[in-house]
N, C-alpha and C. Protein backbone atom coordinates (compact mmCIF):
# COMPACT_ATOMS: atom_id res chain seq x y z
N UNK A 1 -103.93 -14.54 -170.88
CA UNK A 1 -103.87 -15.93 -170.44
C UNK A 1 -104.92 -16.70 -171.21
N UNK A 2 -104.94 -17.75 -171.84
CA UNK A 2 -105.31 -18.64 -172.03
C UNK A 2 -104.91 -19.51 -171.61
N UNK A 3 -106.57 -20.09 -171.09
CA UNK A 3 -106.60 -21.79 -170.27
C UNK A 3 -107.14 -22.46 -171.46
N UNK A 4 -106.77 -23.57 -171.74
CA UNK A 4 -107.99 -24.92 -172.16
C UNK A 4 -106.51 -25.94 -172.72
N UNK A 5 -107.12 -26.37 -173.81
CA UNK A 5 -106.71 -27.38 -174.18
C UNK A 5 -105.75 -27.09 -175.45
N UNK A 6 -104.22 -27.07 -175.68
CA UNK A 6 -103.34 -26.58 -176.19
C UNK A 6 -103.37 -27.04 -178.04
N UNK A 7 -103.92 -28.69 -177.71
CA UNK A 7 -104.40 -29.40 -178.86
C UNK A 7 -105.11 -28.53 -179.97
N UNK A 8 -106.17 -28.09 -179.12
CA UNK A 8 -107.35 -27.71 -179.92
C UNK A 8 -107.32 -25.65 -180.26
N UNK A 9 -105.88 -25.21 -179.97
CA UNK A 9 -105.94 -23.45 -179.97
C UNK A 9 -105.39 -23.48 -181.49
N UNK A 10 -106.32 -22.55 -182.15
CA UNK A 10 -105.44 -22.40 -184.07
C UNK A 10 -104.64 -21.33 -183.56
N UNK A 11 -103.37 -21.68 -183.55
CA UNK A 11 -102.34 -20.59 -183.58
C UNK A 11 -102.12 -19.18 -184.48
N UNK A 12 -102.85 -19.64 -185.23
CA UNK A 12 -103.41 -18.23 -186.17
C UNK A 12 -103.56 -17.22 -185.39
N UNK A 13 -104.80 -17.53 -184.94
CA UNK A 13 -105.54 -16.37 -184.17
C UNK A 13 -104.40 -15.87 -182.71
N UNK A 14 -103.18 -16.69 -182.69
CA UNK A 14 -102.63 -15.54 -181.59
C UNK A 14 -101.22 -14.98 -182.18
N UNK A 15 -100.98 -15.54 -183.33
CA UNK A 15 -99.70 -14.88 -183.68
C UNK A 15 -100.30 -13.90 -185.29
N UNK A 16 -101.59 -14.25 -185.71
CA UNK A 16 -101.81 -13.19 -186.88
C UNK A 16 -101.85 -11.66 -186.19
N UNK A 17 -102.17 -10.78 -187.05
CA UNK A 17 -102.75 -9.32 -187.08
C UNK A 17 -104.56 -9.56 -186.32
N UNK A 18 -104.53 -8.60 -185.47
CA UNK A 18 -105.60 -9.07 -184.82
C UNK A 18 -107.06 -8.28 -185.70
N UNK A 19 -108.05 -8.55 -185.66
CA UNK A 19 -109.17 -7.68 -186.21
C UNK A 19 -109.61 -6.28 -185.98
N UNK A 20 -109.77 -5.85 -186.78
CA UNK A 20 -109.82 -4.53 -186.99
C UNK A 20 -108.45 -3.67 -186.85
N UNK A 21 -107.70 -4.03 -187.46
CA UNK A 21 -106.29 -3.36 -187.22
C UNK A 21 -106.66 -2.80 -188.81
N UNK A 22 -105.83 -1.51 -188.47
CA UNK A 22 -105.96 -0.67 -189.95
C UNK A 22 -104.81 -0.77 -190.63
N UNK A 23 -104.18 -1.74 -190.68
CA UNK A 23 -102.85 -2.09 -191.54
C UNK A 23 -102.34 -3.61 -191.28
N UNK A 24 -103.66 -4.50 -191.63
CA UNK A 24 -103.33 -5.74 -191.55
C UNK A 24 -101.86 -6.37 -192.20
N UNK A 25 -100.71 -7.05 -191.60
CA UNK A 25 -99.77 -7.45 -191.62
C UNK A 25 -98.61 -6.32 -192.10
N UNK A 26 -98.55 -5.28 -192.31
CA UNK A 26 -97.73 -4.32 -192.48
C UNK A 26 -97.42 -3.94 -191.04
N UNK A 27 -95.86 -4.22 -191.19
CA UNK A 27 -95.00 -3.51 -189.69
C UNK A 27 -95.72 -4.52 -188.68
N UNK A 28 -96.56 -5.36 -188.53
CA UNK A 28 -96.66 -6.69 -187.67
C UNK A 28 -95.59 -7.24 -187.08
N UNK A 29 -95.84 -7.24 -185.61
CA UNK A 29 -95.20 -7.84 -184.49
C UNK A 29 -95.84 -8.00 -183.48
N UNK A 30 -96.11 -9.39 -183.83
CA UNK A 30 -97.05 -10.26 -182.44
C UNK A 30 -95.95 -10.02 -180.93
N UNK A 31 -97.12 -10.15 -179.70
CA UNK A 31 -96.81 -10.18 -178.84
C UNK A 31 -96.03 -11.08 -178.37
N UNK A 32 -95.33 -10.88 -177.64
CA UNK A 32 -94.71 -12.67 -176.97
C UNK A 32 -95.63 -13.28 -176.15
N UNK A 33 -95.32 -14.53 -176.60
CA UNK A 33 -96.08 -15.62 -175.88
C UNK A 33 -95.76 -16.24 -175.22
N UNK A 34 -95.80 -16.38 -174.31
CA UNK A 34 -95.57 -17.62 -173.19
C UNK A 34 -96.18 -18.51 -173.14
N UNK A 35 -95.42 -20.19 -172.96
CA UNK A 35 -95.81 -20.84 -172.75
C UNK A 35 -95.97 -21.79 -171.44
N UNK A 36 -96.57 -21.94 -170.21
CA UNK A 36 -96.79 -22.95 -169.46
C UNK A 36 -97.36 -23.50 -169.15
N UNK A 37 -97.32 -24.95 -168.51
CA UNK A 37 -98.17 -25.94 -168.79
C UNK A 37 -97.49 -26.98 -167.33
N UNK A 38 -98.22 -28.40 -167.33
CA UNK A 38 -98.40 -29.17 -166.72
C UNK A 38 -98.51 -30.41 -167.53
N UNK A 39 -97.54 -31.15 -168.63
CA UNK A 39 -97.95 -31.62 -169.67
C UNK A 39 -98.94 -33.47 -169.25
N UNK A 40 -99.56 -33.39 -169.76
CA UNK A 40 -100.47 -35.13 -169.41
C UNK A 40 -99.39 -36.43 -170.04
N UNK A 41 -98.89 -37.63 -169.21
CA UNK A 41 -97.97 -38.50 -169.57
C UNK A 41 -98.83 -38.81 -170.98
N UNK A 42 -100.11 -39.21 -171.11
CA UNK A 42 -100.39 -39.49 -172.65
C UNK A 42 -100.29 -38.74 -173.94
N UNK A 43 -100.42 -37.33 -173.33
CA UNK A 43 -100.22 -36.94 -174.98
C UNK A 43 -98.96 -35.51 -174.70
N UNK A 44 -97.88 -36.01 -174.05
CA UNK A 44 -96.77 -34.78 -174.23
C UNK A 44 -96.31 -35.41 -175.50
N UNK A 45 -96.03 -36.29 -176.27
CA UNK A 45 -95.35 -36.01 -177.37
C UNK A 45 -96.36 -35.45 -178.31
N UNK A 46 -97.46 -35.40 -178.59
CA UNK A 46 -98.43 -34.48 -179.40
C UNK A 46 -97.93 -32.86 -178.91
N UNK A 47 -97.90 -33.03 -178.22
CA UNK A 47 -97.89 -31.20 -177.13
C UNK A 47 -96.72 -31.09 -177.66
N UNK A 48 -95.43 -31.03 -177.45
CA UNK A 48 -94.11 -31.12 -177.78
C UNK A 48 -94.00 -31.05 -178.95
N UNK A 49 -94.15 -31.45 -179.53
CA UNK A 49 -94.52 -31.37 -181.38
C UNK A 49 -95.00 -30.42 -182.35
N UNK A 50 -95.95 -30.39 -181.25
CA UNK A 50 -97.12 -29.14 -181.74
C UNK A 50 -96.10 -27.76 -181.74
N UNK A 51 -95.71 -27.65 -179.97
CA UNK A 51 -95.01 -26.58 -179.68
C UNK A 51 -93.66 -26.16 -180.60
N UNK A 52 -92.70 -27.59 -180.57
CA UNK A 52 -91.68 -27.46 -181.98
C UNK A 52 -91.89 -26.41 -183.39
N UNK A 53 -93.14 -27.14 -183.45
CA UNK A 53 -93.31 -26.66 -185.03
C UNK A 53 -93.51 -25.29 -185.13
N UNK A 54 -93.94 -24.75 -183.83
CA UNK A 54 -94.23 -23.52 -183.59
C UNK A 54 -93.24 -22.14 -182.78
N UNK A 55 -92.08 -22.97 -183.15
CA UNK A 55 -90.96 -22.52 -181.89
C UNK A 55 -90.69 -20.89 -182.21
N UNK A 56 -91.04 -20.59 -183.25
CA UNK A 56 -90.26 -19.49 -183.62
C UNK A 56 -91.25 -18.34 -183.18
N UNK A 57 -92.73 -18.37 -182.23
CA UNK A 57 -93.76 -17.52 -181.84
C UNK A 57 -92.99 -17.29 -180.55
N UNK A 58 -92.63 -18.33 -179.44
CA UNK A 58 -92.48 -18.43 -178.37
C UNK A 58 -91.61 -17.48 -177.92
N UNK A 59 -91.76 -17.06 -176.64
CA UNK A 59 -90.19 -15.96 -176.34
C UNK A 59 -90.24 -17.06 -175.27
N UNK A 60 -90.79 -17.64 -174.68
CA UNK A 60 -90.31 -18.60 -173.33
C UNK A 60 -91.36 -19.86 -173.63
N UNK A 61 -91.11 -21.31 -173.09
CA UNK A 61 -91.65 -22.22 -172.89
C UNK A 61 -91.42 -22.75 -171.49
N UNK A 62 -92.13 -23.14 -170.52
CA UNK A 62 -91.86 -23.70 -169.20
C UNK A 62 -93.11 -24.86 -169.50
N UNK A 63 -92.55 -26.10 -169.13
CA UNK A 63 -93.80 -27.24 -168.91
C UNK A 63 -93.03 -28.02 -167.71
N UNK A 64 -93.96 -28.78 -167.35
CA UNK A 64 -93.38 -29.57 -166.51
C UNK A 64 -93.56 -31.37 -166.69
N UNK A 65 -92.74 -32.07 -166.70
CA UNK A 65 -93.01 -33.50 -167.26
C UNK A 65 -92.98 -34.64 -166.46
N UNK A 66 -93.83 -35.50 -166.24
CA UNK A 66 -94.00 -36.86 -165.72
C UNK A 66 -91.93 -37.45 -165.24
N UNK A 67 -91.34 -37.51 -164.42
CA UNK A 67 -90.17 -38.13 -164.90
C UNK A 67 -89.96 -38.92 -165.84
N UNK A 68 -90.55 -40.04 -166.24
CA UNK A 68 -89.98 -41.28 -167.19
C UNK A 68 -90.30 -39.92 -168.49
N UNK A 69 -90.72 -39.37 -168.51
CA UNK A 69 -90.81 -38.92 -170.00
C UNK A 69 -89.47 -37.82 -170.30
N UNK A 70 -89.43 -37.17 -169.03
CA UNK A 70 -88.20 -36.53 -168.80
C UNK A 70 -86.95 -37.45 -169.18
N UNK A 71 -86.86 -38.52 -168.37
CA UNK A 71 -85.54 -39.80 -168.79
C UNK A 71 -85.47 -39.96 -170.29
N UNK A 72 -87.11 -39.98 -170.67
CA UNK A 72 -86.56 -40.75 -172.14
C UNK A 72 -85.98 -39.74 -173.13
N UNK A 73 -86.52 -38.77 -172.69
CA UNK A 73 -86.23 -37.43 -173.86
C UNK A 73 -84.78 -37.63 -173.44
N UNK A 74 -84.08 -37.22 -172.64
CA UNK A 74 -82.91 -37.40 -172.35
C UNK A 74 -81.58 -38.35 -172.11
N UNK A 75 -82.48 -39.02 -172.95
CA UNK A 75 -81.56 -40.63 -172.50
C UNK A 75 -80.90 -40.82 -174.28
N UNK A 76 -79.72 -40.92 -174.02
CA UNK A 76 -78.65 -41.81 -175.09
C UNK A 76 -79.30 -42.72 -176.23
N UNK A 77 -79.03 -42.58 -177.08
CA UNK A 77 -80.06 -43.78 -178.18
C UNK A 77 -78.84 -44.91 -177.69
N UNK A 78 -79.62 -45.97 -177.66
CA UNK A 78 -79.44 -47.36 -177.46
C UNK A 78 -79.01 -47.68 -176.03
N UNK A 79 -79.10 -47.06 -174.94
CA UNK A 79 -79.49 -47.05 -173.75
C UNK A 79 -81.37 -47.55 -173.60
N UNK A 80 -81.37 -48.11 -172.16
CA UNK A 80 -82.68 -48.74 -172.15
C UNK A 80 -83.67 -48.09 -172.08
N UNK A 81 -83.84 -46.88 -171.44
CA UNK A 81 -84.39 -45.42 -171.14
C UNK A 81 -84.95 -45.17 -172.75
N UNK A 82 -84.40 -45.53 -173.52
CA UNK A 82 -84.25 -44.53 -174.53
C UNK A 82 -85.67 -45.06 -175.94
């Protein structure tokens, strides 16, 4: 488990070869990661983004979102929501 601040974790350090391994990146397979969260209405599209770019570490993501941010992600382009 890691707690803190999602912004500020170098993803390096949880999906590289960890230290002192005697066959750095040979036959490497990071653990799965989970992700959950409680996302803040100001910066879920930073968080969301972040997480995107990173989709291919994740075996699960669970967050939970403010409604209006929920609507907008989900709302029709050129609807008012949107």
């Amino acid at each position: 488990i890691i707690q803190g601040d999602i912004l500020a974790i170098d993803f390096s350090t949880l999906f590289g070869p960890k230290p002192g391994s005697t066959r750095p990146g040979i036959d490497f397979k990071p653990e799965p990661v989970r992700v959950v969260g409680n996302l803040p209405y100001y910066i879920t599209s930073d968080i969301l983004l972040r997480l995107f770019a990173h989709r291919q570490y994740f075996e699960t993501i669970v967050i939970m979102l403010q409604r209006e941010v929920a609507e907008r992600i989900a709302a029709a382009p050129g609807t008012s929501d949107y």
